[in-house]
Protein backbone atom coordinates (compact mmCIF):
# COMPACT_ATOMS: atom_id res chain seq x y z
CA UNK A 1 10.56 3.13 45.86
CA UNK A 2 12.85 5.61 43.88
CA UNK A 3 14.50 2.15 42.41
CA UNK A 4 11.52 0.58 41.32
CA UNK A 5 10.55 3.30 39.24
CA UNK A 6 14.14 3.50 37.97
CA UNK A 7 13.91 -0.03 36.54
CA UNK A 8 10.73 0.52 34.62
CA UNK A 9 12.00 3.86 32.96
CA UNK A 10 14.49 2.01 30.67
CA UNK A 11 11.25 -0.25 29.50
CA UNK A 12 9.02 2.65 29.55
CA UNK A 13 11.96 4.66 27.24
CA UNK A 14 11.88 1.76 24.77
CA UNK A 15 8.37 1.27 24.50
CA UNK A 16 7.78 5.27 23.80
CA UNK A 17 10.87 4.65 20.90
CA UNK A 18 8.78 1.71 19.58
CA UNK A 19 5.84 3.42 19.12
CA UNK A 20 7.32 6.23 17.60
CA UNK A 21 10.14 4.25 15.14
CA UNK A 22 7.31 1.28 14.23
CA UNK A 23 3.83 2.14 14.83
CA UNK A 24 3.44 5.33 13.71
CA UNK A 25 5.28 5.59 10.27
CA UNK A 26 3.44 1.63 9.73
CA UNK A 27 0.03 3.58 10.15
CA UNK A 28 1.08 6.44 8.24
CA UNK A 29 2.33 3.90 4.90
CA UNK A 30 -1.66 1.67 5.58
CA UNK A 31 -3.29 5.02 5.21
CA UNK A 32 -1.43 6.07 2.24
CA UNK A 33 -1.82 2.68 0.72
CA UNK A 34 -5.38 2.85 1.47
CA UNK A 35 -6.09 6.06 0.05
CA UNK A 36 -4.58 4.85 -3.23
CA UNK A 37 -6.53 1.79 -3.24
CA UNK A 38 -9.53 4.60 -2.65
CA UNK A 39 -8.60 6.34 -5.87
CA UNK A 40 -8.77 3.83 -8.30
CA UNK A 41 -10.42 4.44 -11.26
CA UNK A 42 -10.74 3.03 -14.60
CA UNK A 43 -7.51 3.59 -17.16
CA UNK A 44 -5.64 3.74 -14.30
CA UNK A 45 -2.13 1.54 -15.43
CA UNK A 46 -1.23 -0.19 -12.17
CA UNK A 47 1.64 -2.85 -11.31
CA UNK A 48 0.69 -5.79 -8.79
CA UNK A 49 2.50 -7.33 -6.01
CA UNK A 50 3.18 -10.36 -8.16
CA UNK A 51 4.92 -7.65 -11.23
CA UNK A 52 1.99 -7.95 -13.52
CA UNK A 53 1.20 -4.70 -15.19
CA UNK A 54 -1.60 -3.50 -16.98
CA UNK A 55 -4.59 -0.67 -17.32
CA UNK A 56 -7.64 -0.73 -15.37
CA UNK A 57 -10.99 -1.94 -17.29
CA UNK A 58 -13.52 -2.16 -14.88
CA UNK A 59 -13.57 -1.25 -10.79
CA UNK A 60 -15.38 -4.18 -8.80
CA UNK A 61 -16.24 -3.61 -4.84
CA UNK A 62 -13.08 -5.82 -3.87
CA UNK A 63 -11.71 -6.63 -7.25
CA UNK A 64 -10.48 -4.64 -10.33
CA UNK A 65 -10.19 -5.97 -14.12
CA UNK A 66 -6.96 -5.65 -15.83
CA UNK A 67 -5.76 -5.32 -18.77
CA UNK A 68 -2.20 -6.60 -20.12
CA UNK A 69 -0.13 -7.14 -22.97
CA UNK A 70 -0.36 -6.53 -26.81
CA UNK A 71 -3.22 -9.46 -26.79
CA UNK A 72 -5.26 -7.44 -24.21
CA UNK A 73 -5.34 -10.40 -21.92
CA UNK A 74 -7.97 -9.78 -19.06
CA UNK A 75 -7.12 -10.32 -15.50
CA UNK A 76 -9.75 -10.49 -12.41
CA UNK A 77 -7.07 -8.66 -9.41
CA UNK A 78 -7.59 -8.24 -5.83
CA UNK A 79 -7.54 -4.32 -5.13
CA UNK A 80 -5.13 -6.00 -2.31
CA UNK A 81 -3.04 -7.27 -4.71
CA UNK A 82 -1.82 -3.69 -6.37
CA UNK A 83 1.62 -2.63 -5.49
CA UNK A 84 1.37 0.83 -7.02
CA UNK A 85 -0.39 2.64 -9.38
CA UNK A 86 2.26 4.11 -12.46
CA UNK A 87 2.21 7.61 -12.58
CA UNK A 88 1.30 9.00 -16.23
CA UNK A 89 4.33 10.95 -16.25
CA UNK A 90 6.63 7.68 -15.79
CA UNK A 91 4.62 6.07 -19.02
CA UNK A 92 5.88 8.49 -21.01
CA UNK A 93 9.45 8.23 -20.88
């Protein structure tokens, strides 16, 4: 019996440092990301996963309208498809 439970506690030790190297800082970085996403709001300047970057024009349910370059092209984004929002202070410099 004692050598049964012996050669699960190597499996149970590296499920326990799994969970706590993967899972939890993974759930951590969704809720930030989600919170972000949450916050959105119009003239917010933004940079998408594919590099585009622009200023928020209008807020949609699952969509955003963007706003890039000096012609003020128009772009219909997934709010999935934001990589960060720029900070104002960043702009500025």
């Amino acid at each position: 019996m004692p050598t049964a439970l012996g050669g699960f506690l190597p499996l149970i030790a590296m499920l326990v440092v799994f969970y706590l190297f993967l899972i939890i800082p993974e759930n951590k970085r969704k809720k930030k990301y989600n919170q972000m996403i949450n916050d959105l709001k119009v003239n917010d300047e933004i940079i998408s996963r594919g590099g585009i970057m622009g200023k928020i024009v209008n807020i949609q349910d699952s969509f955003i309208i963007l706003e890039s370059g000096p012609d003020r092209s128009r772009i219909k984004l997934s709010k999935q498809g934001i990589a960060n929002v720029i900070e104002k202070e960043e702009t500025e410099k």
